[in-house]
Protein backbone atom coordinates (compact mmCIF):
# COMPACT_ATOMS: atom_id res chain seq x y z
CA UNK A 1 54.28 133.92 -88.27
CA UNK A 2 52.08 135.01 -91.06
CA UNK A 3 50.24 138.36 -91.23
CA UNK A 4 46.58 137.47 -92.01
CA UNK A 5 44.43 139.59 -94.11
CA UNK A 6 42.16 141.07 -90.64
CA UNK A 7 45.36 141.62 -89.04
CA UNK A 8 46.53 143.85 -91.48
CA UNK A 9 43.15 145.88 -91.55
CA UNK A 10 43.29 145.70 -87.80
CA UNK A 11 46.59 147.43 -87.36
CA UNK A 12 46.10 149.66 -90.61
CA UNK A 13 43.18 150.65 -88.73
CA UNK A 14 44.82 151.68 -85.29
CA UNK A 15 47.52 153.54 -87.23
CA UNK A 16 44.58 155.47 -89.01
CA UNK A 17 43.14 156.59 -85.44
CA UNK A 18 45.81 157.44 -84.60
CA UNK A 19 46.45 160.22 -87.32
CA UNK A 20 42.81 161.51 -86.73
CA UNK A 21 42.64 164.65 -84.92
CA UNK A 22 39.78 163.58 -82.23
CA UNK A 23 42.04 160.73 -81.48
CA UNK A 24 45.30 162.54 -80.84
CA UNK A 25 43.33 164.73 -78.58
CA UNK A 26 41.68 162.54 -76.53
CA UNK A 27 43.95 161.51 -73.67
CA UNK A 28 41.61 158.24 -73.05
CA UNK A 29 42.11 157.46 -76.61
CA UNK A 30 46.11 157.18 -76.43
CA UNK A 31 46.08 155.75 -73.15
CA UNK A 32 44.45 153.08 -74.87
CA UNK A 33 46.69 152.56 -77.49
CA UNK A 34 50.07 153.69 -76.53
CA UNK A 35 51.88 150.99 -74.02
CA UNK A 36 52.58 151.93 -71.06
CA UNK A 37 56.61 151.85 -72.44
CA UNK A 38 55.77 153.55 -75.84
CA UNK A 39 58.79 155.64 -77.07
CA UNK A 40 58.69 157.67 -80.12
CA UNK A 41 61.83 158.91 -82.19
CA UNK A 42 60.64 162.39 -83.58
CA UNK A 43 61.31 164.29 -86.32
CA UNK A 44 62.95 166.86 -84.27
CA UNK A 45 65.70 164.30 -83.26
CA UNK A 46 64.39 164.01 -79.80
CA UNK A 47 62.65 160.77 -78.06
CA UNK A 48 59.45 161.13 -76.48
CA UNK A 49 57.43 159.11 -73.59
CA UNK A 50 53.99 158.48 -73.52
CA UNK A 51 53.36 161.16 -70.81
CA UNK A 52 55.19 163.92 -73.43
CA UNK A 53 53.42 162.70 -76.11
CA UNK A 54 49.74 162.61 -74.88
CA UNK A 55 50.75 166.32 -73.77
CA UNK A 56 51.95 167.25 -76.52
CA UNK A 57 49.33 166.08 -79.09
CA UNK A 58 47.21 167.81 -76.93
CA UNK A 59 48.46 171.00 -78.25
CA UNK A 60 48.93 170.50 -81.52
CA UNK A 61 47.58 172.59 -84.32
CA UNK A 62 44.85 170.98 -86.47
CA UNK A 63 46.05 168.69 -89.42
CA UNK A 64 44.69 166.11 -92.28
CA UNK A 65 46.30 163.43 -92.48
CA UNK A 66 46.82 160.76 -94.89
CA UNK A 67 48.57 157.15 -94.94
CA UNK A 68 49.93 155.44 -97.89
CA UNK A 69 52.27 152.49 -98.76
CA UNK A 70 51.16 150.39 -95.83
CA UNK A 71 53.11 147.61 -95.09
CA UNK A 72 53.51 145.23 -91.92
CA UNK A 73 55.99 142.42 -90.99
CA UNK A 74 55.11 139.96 -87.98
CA UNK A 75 58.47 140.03 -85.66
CA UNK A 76 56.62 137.41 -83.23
CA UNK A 77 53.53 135.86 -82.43
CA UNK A 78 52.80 138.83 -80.63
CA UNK A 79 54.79 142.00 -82.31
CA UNK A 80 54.71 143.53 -85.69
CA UNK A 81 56.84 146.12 -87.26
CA UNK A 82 54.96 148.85 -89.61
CA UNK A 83 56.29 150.76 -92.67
CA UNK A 84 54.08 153.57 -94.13
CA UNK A 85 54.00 157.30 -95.93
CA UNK A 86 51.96 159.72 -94.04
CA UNK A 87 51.08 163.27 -95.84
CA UNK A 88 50.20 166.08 -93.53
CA UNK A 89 48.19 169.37 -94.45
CA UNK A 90 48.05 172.15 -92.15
CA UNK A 91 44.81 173.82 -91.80
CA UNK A 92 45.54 177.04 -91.52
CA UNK A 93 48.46 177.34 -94.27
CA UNK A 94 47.51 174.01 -96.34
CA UNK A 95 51.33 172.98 -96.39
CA UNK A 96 51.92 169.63 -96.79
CA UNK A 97 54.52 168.24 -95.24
CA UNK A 98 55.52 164.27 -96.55
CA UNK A 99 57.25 161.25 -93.61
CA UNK A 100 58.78 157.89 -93.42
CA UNK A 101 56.56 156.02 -90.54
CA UNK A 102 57.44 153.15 -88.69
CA UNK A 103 55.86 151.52 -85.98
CA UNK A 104 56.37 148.55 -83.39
CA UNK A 105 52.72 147.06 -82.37
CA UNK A 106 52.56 144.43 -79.12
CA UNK A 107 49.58 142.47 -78.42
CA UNK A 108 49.06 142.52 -74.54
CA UNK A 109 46.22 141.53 -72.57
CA UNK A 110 44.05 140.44 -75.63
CA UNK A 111 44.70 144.12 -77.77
CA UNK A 112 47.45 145.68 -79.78
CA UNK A 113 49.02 148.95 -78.17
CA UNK A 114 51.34 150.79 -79.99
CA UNK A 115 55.37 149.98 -78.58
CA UNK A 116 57.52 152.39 -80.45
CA UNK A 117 57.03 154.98 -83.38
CA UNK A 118 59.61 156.67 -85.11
CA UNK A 119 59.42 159.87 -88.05
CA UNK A 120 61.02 160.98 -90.56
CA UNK A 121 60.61 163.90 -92.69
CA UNK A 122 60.81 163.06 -96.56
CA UNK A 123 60.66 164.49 -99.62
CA UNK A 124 57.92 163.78 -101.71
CA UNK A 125 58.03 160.52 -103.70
């Protein structure tokens, strides 16, 4: 399958809410876009469901966020596979902090939810 043009804008998109911080609070938000089977490898070494991680964005500490070096692969009619750099700025220190992002989108019941998500703290390119 070929990735067209508004597929790639769609999913670049999703990724994008999904590093905003309204979005990552917003429990109705991820419940939209996480599957119900989403699993995330963290940086921390540990694997998360989507129960932990709607909790746990719900605590975290205010960010910016940025997303670079987008790139997407169609696995199947239905499932893509995401490659991207995302910078993060804390707030209240402005540290940035640079990761290796990759990401498994499904398309079920007519929209893309967001299957698995792994990252990986880099050093800056």
């Amino acid at each position: 399958m070929q990735v067209t043009t508004s597929l790639r804008e769609h999913i670049r998109e999703l990724e994008e809410r999904l590093l905003e911080p309204e979005a990552r609070r917003s429990r109705q938000t991820l419940d939209v876009l996480l599957a119900a089977d989403f699993i995330e490898f963290a940086s921390d070494g540990v694997a998360y469901t989507k129960a932990e991680v709607i909790d746990a964005l719900g605590e975290e500490a205010p960010c910016q966020r940025t997303l670079t070096g987008f790139q997407i692969v169609a696995l199947a009619e239905t499932v893509v596979f995401v490659t991207y750099r995302a910078a993060r700025k804390r707030v209240a220190s402005n540290q940035i902090v640079e990761s290796l992002r990759s990401s498994i989108w499904t398309q079920r019941d007519g929209r893309w939810q967001l299957l698995f998500h792994q990252g990986t703290v880099s050093a800056a390119p």
